[in-house]
Protein backbone atom coordinates (compact mmCIF):
# COMPACT_ATOMS: atom_id res chain seq x y z
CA UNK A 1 110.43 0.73 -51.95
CA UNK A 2 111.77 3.65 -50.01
CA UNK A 3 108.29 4.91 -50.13
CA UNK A 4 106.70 2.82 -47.80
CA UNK A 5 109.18 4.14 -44.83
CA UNK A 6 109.32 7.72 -46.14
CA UNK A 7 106.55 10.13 -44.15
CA UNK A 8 104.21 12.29 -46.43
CA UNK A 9 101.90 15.20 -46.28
CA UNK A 10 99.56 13.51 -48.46
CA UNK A 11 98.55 9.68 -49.39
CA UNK A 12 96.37 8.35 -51.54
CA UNK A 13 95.51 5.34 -52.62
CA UNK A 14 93.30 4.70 -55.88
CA UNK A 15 92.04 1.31 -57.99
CA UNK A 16 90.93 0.71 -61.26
CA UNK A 17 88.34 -1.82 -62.24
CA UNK A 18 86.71 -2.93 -65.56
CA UNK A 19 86.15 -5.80 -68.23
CA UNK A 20 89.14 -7.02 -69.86
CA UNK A 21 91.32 -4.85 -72.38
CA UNK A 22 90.01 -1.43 -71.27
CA UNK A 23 93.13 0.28 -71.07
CA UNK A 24 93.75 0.14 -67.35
CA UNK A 25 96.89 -1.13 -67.22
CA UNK A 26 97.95 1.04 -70.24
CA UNK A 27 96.92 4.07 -68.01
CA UNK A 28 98.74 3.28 -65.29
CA UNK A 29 101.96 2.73 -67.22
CA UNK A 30 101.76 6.37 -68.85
CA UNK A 31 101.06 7.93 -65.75
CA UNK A 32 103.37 6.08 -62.97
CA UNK A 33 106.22 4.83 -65.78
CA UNK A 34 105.62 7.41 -68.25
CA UNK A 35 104.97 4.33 -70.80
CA UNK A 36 102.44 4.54 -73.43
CA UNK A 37 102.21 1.12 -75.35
CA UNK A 38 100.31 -2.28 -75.45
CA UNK A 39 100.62 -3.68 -71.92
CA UNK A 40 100.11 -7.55 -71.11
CA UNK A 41 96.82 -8.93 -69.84
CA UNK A 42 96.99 -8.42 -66.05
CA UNK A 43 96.76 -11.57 -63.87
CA UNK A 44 95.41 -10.66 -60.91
CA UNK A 45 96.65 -7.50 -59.55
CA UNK A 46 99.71 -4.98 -59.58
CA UNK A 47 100.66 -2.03 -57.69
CA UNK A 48 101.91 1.39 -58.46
CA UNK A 49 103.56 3.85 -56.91
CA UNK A 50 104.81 7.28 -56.94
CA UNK A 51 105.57 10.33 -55.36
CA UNK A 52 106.18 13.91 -55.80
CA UNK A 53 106.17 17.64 -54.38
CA UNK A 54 103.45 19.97 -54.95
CA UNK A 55 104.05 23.88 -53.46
CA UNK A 56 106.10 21.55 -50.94
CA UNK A 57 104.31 19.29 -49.99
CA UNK A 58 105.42 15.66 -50.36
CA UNK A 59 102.52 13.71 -51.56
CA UNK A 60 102.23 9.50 -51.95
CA UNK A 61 99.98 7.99 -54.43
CA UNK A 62 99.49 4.12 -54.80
CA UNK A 63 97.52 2.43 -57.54
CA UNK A 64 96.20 -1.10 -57.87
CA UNK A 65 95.51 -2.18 -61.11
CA UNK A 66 92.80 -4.90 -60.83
CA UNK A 67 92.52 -7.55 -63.58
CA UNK A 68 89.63 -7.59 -66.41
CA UNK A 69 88.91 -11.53 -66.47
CA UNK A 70 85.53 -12.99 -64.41
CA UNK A 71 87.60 -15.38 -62.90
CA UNK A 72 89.55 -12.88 -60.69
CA UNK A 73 86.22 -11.17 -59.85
CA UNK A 74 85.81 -11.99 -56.46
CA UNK A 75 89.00 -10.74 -55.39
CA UNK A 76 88.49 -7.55 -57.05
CA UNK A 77 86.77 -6.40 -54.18
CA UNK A 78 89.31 -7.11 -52.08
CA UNK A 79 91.33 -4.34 -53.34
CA UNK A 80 88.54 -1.63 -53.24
CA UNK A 81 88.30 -1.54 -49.54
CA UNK A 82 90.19 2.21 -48.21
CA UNK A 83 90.59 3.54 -51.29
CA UNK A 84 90.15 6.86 -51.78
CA UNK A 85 89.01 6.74 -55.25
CA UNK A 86 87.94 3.85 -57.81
CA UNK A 87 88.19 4.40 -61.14
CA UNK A 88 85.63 2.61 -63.56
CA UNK A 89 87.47 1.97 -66.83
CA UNK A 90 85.66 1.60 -70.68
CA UNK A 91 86.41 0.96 -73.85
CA UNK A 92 84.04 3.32 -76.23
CA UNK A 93 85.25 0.95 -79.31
CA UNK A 94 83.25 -2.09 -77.08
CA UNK A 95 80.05 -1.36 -75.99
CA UNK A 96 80.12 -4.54 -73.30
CA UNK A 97 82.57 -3.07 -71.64
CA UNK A 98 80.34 -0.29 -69.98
């Protein structure tokens, strides 16, 4: 977790949110783990991070991955607040998800 004492040019901080078994998880894995395969139901929440140079500057990016289920709902929102972006995940192949 060397991140968290590092200093950066750039940080930010992103969430995901959608019904269960959209693929949120799985794109999170790709993109911070460089993972691509069937991920486990997320209970919850969990946290990303990574960082990186661009043209020299150091940049920070943390991700929460909120869980699908209704019961977890109402802490969702908890994990919205500051973010810089929220990303609203789908599944084409299930229409309820949108």
């Amino acid at each position: 977790m060397e991140h968290l004492t590092q200093s950066f040019d750039y940080k930010f901080e992103i969430a995901a949110i959608g019904s269960l078994s959209t693929g949120k998880t799985c794109l999170f894995n790709w993109y911070f783990k460089d993972i691509f395969e069937k991920a486990e139901i997320t209970l919850n929440f969990n946290l990303y991070t990574k960082s990186f140079k661009i043209e020299g500057n150091s940049v920070f990016v943390a991700a929460t991955d909120t869980s699908g289920e209704e019961k977890f709902r109402s802490m969702t929102k908890t994990y919205l607040i500051n973010r810089h972006c929220v990303m609203f995940v789908f599944s084409l192949a299930d229409s309820r998800s949108y």
